[in-house]
N, C-alpha and C. Protein backbone atom coordinates (compact mmCIF):
# COMPACT_ATOMS: atom_id res chain seq x y z
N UNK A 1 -27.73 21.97 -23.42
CA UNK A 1 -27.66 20.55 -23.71
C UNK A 1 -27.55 19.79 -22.38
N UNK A 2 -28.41 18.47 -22.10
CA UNK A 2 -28.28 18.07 -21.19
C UNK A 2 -27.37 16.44 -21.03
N UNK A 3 -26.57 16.85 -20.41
CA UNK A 3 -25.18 15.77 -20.63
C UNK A 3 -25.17 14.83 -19.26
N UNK A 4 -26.40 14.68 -18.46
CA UNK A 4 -26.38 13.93 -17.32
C UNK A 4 -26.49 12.36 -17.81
N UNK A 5 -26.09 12.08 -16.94
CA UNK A 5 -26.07 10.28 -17.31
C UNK A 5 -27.44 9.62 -17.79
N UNK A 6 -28.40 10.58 -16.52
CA UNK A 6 -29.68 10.14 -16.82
C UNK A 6 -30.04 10.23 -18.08
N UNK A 7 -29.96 11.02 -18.91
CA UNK A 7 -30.81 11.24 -20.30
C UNK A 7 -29.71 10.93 -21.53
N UNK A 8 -31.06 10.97 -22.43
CA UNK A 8 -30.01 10.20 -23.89
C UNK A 8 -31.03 11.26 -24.70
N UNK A 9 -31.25 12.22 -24.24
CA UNK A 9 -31.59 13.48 -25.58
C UNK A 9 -30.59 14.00 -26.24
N UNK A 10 -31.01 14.34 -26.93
CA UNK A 10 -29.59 15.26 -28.29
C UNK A 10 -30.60 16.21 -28.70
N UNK A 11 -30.08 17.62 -29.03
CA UNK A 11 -30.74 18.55 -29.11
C UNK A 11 -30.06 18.69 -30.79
N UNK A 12 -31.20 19.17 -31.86
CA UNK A 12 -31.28 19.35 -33.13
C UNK A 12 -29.67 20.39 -33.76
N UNK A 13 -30.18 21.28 -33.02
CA UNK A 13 -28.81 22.63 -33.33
C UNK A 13 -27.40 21.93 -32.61
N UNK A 14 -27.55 20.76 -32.00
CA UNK A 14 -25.72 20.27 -31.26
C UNK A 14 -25.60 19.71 -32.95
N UNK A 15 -26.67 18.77 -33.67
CA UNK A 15 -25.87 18.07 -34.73
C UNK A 15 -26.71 18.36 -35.69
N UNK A 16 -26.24 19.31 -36.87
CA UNK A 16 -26.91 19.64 -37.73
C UNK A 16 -26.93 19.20 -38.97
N UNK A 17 -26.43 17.90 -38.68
CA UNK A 17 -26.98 17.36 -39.85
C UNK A 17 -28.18 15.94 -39.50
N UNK A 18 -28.85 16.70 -38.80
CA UNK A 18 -29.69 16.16 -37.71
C UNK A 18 -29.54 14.21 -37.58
N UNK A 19 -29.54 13.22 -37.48
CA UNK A 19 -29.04 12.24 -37.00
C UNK A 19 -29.56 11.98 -35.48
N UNK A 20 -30.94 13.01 -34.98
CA UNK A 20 -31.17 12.44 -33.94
C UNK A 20 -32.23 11.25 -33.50
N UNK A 21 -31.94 10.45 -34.39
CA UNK A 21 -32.79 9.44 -34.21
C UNK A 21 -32.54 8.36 -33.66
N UNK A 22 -32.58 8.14 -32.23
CA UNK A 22 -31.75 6.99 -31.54
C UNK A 22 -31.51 5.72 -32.30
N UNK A 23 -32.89 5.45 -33.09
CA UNK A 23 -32.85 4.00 -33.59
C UNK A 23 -31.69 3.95 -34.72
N UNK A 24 -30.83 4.71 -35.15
CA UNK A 24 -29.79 4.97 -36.14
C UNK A 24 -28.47 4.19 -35.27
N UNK A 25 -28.71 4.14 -34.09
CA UNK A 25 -27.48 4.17 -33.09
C UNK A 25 -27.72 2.79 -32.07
N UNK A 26 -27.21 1.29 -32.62
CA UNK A 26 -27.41 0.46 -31.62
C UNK A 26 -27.32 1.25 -30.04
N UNK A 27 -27.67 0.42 -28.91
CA UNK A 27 -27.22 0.57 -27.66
C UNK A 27 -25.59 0.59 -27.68
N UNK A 28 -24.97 -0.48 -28.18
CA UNK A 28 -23.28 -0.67 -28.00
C UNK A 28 -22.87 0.53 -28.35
N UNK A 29 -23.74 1.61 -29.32
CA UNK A 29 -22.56 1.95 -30.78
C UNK A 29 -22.22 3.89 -29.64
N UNK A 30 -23.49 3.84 -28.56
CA UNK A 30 -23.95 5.06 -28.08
C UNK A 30 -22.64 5.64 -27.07
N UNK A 31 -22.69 6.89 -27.55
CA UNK A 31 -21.63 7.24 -26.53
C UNK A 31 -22.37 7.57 -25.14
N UNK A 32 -21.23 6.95 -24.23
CA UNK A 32 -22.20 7.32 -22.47
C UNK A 32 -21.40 8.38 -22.18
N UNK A 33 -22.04 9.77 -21.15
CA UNK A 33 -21.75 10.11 -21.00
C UNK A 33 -21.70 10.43 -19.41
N UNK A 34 -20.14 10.54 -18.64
CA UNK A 34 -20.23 9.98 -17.50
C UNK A 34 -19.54 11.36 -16.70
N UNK A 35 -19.90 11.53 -15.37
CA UNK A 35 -19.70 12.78 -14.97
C UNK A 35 -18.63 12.73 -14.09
N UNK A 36 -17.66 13.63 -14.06
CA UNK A 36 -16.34 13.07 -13.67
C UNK A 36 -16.28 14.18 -12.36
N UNK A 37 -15.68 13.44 -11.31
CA UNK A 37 -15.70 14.09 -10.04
C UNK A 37 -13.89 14.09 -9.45
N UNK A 38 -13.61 15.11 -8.99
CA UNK A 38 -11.96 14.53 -8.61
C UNK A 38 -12.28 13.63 -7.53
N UNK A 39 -11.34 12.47 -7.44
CA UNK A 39 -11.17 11.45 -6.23
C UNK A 39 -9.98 11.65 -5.98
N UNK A 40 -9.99 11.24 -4.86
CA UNK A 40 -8.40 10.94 -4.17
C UNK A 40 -8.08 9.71 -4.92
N UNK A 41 -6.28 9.81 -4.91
CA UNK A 41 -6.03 8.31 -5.71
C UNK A 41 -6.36 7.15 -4.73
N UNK A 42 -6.50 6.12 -4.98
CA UNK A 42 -6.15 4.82 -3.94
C UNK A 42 -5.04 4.86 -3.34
N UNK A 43 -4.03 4.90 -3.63
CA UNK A 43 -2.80 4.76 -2.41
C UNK A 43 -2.96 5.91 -1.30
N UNK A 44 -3.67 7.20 -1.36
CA UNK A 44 -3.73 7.61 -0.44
C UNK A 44 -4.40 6.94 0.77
N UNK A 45 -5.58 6.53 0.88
CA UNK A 45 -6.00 5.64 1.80
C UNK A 45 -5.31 5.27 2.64
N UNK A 46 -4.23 4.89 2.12
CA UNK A 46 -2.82 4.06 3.20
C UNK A 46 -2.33 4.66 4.10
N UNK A 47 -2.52 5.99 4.38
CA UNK A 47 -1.60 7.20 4.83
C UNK A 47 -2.52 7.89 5.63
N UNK A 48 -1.53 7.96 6.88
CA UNK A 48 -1.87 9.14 8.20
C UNK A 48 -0.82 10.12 7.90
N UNK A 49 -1.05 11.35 8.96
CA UNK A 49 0.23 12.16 8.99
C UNK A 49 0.36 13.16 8.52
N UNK A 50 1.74 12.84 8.49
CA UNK A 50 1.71 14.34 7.52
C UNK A 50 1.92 14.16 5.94
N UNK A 51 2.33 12.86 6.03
CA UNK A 51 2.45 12.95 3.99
C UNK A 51 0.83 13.04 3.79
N UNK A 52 -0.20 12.44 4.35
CA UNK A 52 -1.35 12.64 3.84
C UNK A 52 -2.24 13.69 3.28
N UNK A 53 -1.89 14.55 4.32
CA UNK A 53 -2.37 16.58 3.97
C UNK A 53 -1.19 16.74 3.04
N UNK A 54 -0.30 16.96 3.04
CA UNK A 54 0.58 17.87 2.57
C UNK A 54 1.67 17.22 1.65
N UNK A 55 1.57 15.95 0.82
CA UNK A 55 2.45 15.72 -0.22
C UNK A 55 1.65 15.82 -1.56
N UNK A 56 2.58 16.49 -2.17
CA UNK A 56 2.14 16.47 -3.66
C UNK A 56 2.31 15.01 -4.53
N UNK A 57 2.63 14.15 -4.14
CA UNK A 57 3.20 12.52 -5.01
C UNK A 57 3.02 11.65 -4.11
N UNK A 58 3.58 10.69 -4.45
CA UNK A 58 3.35 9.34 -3.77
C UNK A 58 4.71 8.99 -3.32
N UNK A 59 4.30 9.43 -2.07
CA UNK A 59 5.73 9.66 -0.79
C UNK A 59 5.23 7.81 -0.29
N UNK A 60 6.23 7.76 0.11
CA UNK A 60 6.59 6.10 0.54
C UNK A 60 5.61 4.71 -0.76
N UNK A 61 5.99 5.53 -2.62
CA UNK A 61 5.66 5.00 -2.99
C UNK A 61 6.24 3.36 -2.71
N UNK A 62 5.49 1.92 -2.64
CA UNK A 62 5.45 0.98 -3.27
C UNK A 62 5.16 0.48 -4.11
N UNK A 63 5.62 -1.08 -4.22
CA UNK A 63 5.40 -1.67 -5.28
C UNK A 63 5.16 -3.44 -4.61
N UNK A 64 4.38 -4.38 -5.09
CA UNK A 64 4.42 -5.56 -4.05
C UNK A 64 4.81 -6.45 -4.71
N UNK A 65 5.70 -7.52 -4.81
CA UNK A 65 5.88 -8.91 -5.78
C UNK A 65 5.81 -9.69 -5.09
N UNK A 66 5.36 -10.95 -5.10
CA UNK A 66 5.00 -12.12 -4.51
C UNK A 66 5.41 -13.22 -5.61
N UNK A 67 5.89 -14.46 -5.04
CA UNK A 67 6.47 -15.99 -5.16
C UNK A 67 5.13 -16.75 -4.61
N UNK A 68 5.56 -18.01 -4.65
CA UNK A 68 4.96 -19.18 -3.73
C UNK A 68 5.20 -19.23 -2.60
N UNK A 69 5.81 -18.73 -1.66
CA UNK A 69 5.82 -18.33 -0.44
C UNK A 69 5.95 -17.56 0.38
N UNK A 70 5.90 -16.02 -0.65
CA UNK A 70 5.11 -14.84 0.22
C UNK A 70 5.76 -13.97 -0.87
N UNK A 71 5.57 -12.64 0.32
CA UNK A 71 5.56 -11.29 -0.83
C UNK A 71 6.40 -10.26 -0.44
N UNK A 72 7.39 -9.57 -1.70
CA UNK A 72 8.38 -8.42 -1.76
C UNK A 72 7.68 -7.25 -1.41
N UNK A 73 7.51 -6.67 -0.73
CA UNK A 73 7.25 -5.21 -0.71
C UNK A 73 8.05 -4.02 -0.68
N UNK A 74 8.70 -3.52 -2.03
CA UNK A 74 9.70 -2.22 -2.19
C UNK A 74 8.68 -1.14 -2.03
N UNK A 75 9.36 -0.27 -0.83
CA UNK A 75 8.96 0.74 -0.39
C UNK A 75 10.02 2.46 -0.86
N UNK A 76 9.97 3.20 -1.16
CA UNK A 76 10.94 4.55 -1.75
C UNK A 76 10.47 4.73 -0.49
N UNK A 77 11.49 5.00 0.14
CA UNK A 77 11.61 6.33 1.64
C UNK A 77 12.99 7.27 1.30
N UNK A 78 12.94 8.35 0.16
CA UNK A 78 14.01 9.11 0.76
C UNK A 78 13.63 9.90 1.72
N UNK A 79 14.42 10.93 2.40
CA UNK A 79 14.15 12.21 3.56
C UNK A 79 13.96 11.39 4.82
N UNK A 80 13.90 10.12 4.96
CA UNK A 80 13.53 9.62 6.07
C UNK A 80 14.56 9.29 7.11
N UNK A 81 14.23 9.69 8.19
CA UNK A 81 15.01 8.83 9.50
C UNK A 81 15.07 7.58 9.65
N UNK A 82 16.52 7.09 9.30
CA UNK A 82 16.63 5.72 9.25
C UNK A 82 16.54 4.79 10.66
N UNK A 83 16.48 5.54 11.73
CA UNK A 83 16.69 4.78 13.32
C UNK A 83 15.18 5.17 13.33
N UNK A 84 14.64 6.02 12.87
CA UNK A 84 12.97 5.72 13.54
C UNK A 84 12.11 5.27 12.67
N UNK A 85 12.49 4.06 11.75
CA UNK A 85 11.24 3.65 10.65
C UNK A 85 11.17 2.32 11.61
N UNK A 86 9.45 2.14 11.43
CA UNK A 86 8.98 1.09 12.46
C UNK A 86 8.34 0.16 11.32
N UNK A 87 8.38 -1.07 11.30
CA UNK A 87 7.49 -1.82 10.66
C UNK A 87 6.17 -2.94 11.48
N UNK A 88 5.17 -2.94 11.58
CA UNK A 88 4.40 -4.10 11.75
C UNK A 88 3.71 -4.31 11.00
N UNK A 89 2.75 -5.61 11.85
CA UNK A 89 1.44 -5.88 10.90
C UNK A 89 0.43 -6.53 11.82
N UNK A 90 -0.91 -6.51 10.71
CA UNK A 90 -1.88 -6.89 11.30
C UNK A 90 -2.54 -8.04 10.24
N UNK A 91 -3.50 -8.74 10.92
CA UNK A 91 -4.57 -9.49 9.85
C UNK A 91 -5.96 -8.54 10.54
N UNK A 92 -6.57 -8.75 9.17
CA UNK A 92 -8.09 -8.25 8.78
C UNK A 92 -8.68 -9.64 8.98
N UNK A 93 -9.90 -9.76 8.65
CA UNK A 93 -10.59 -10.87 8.67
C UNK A 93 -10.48 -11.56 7.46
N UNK A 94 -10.06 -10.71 5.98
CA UNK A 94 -9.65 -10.94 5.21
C UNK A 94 -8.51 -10.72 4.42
N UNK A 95 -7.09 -10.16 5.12
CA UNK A 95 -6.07 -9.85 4.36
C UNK A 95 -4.87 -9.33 5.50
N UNK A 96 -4.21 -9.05 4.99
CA UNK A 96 -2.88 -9.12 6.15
C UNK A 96 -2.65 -7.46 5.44
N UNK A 97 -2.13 -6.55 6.63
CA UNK A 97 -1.32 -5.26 6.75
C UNK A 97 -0.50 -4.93 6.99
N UNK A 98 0.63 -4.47 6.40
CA UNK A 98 1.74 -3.47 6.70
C UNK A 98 2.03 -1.95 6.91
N UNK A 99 2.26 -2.43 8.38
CA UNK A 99 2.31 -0.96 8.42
C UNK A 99 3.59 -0.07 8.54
N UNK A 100 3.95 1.23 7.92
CA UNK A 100 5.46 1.38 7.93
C UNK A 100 5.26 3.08 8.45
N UNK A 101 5.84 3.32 9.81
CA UNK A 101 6.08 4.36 10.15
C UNK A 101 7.10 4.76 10.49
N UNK A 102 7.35 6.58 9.91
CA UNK A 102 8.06 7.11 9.63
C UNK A 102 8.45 8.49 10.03
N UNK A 103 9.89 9.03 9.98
CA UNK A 103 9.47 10.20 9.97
C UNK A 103 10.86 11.40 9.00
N UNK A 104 9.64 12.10 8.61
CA UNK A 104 10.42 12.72 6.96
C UNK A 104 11.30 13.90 7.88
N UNK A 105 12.32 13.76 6.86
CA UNK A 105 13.12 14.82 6.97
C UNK A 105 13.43 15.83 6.15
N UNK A 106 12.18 15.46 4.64
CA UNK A 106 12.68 16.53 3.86
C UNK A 106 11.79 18.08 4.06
N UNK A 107 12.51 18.87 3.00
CA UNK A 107 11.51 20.27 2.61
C UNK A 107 11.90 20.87 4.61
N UNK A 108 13.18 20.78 4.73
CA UNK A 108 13.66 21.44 5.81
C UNK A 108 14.32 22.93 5.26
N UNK A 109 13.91 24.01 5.85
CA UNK A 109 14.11 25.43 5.45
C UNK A 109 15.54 25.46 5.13
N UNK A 110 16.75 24.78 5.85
CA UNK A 110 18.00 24.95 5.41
C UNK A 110 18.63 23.53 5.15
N UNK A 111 19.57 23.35 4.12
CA UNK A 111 20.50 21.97 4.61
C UNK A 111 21.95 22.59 4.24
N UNK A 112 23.03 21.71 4.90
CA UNK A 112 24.18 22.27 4.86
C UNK A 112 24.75 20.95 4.42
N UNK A 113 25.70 21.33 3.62
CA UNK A 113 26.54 20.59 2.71
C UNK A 113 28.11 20.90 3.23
N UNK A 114 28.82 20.06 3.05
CA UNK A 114 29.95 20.56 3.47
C UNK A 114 29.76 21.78 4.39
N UNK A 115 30.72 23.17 4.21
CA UNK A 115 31.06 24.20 4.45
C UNK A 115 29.49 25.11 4.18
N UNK A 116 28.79 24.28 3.33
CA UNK A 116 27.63 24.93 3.13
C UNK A 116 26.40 25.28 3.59
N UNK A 117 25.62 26.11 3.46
CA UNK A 117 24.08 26.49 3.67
C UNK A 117 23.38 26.74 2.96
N UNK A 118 22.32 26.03 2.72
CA UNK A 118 21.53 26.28 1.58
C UNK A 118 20.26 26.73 2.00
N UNK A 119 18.96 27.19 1.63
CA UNK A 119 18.16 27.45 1.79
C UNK A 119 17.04 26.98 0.75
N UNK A 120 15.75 26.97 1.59
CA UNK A 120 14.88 26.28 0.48
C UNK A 120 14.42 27.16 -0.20
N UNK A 121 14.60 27.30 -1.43
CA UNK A 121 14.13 28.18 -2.46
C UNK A 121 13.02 27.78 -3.58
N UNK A 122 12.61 26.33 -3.29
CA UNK A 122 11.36 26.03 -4.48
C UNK A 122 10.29 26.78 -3.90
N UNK A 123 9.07 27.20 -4.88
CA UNK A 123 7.47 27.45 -3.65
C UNK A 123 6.88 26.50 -3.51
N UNK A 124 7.03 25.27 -4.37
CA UNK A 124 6.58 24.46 -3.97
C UNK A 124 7.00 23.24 -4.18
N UNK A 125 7.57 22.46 -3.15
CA UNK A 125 8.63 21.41 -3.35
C UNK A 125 7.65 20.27 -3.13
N UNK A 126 7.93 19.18 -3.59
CA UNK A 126 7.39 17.86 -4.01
C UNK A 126 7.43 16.78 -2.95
N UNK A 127 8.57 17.06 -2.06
CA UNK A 127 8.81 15.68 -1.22
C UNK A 127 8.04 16.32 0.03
N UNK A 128 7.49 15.72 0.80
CA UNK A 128 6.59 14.98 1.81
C UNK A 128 7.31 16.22 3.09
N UNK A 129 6.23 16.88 3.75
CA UNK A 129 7.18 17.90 4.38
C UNK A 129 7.78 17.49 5.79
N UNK A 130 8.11 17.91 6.48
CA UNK A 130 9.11 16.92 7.49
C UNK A 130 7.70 16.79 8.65
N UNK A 131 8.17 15.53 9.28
CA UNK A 131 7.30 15.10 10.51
C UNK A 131 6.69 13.84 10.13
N UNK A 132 6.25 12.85 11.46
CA UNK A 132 5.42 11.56 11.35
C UNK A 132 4.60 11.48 10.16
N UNK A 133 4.45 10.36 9.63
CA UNK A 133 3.88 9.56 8.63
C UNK A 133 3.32 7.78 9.29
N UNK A 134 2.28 7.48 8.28
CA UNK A 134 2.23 6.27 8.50
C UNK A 134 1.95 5.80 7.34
N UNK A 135 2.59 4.87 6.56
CA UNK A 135 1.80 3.62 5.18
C UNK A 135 1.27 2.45 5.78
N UNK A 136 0.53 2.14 5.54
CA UNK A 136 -0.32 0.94 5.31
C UNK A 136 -0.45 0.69 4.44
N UNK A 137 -0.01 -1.29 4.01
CA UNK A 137 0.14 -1.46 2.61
C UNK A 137 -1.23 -3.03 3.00
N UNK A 138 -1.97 -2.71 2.22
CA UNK A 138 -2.49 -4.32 2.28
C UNK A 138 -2.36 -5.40 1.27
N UNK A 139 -2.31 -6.08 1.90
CA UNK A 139 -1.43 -7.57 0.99
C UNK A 139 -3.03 -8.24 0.58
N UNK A 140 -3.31 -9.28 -0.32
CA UNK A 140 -4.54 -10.01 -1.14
C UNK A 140 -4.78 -10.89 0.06
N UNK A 141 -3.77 -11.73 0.72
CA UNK A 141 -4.08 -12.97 2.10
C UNK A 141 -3.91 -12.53 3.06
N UNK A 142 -4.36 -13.00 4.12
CA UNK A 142 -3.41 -12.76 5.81
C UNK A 142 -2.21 -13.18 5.79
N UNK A 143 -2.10 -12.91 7.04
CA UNK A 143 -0.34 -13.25 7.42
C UNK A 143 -0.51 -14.29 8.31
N UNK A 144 0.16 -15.31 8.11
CA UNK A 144 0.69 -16.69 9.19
C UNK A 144 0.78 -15.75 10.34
N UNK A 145 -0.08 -16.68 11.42
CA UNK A 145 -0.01 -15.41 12.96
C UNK A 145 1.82 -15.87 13.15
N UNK A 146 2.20 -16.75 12.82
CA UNK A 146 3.51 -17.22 13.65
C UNK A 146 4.53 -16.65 12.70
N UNK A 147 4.29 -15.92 11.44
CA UNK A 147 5.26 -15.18 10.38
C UNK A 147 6.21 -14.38 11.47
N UNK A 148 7.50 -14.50 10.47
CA UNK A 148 8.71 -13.79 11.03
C UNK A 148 9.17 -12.89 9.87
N UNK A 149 8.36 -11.23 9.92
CA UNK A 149 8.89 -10.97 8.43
C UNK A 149 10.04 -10.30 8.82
N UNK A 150 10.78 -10.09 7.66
CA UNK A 150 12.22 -9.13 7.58
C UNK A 150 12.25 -7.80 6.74
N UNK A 151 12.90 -6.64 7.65
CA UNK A 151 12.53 -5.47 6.62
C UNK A 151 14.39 -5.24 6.49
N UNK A 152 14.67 -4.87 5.79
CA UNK A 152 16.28 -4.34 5.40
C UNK A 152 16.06 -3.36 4.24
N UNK A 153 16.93 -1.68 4.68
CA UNK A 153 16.95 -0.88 3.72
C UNK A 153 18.18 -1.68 2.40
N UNK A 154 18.47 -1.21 1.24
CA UNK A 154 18.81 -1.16 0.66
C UNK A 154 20.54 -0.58 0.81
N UNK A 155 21.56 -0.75 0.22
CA UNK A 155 22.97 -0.22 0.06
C UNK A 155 22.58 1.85 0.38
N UNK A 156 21.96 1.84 -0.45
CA UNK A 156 21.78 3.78 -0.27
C UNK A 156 20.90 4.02 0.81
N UNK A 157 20.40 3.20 1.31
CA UNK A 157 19.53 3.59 2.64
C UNK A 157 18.29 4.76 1.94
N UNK A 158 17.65 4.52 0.88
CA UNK A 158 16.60 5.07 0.58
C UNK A 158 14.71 4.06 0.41
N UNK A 159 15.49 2.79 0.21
CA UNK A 159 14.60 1.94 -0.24
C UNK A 159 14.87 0.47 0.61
N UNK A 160 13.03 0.74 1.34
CA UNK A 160 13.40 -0.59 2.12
C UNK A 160 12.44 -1.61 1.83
N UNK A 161 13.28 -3.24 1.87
CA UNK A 161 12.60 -4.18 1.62
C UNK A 161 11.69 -4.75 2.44
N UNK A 162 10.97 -5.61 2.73
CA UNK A 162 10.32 -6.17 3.55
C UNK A 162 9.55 -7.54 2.89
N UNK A 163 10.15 -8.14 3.50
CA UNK A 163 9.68 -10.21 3.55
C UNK A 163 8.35 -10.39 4.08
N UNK A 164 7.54 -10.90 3.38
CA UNK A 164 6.18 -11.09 4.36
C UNK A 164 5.90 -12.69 3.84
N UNK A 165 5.96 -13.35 4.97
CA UNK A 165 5.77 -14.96 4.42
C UNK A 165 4.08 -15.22 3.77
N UNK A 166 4.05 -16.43 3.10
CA UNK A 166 1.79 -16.03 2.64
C UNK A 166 1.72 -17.75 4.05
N UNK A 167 0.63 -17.73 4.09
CA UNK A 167 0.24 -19.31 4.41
C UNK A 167 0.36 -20.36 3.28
N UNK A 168 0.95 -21.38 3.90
CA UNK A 168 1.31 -22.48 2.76
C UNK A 168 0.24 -23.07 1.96
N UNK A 169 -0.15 -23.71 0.87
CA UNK A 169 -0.98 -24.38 0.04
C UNK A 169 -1.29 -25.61 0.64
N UNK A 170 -2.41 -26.01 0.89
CA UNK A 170 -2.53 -27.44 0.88
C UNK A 170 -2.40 -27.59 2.24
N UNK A 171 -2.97 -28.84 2.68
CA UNK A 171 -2.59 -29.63 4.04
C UNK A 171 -1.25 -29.59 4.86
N UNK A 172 -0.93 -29.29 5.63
CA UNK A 172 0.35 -28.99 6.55
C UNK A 172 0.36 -30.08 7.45
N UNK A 173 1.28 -30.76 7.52
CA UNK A 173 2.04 -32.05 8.57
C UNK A 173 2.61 -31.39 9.13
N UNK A 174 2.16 -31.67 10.85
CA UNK A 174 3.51 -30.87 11.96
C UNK A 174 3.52 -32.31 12.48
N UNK A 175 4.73 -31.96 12.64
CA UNK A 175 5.80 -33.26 13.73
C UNK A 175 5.56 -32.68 14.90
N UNK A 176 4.90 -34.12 16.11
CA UNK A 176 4.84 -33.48 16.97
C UNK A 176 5.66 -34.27 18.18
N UNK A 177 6.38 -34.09 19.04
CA UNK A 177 7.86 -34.31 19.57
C UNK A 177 7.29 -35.48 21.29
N UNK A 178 7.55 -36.35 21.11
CA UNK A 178 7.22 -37.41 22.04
C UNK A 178 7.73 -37.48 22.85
N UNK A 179 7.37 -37.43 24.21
CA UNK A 179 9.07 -37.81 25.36
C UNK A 179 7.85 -38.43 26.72
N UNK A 180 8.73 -38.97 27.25
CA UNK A 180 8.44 -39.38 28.43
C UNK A 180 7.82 -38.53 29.42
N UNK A 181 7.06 -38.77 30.44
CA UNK A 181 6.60 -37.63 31.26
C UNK A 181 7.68 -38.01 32.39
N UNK A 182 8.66 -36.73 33.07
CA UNK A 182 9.35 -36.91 33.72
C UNK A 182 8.86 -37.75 35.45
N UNK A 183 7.81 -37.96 35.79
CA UNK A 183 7.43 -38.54 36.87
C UNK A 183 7.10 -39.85 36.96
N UNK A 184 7.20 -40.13 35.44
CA UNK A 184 6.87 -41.80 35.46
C UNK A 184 7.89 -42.43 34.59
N UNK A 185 7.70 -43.98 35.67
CA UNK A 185 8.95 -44.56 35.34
C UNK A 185 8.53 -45.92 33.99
N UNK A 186 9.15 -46.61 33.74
CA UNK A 186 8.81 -47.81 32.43
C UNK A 186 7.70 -47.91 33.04
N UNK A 187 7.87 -48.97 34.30
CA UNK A 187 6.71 -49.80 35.06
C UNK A 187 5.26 -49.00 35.10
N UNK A 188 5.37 -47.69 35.12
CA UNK A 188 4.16 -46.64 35.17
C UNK A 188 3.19 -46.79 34.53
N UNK A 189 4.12 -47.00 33.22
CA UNK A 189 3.04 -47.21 32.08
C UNK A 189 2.52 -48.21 31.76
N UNK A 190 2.73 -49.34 32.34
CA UNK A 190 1.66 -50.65 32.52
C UNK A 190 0.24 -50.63 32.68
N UNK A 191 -0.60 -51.02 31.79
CA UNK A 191 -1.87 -50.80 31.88
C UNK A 191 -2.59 -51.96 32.85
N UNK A 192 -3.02 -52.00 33.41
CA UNK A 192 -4.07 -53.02 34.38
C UNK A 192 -5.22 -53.18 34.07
């Protein structure tokens, strides 16, 4: 049986109570049949490193919420080194980037607990294996070149926030600040 996209044959012995008569079957009513290939998900894209080869999930999953004057970005970092997570950004020609680098500390052969030693005993553990990472998150607008964003982990130090201002709506009024030029005096400014 040939099940390529290209063709719309049906072979007699697939349906025996034969029914192969296309004109029985609007266009809408027809089943398509579409050939399925594995892809990488989309959020991988975002990712250098080492979560990229070697995580099974969506290590530094986010999530983005946005207001009228910019956008939440919750980021999950457990296993991570909290003194070496870096945040910047960039503009595209069309959209603004975050970038959040990292570096994992989980799926380490031993951890010690108290008095303890443990050893890693899954075969195959889930979290992101230790070493540099990078996310890149892209936002729908650019970023104000003059934005001041703010990143702050969370109380448990697993989940960090980050402030990204949008550009304002509409026409913008700047005040712009008048003063004297220090070398000239009233009389200076007399026109002739």
């Amino acid at each position: 049986m040939d099940l390529s996209p290209v063709s719309n044959k049906r072979r007699k012995d697939f349906f025996p109570h034969g029914n192969d008569d296309d004109g029985n079957n609007p266009p809408a009513e027809r089943v398509q049949v579409m050939e399925i290939h594995p892809v990488e998900p989309t959020w991988l894209n975002g990712f250098n490193g080492t979560a990229r080869n070697n995580a099974y999930g969506p290590v530094a999953a986010k999530t983005i919420y946005e207001d009228e004057e910019g956008y939440l970005i919750v980021v999950s970092l457990p296993f991570t080194d909290l003194q070496k997570v870096k945040v910047s950004w960039r503009n595209t020609l069309t959209c603004g980037i975050v970038k959040i680098s990292c570096v994992s500390t989980a799926r380490m052969p031993f951890i010690k607990r108290n008095d303890r030693t443990f050893k890693l005993a899954d075969p195959s553990p889930e979290h992101c294996p230790p070493g540099e990472f990078v996310r890149e998150i892209q936002l729908a607008t650019r970023i104000p070149e003059d934005a001041k964003l703010e990143a702050y982990f969370d109380e448990s130090g697993t989940v960090l926030e980050i402030m990204v201002p949008k550009h304002r709506v509409g026409p913008e009024e700047h005040e712009v600040r008048v003063c004297l030029r220090p070398h000239l005096g009233t009389n200076d400014l007399l026109l002739t």
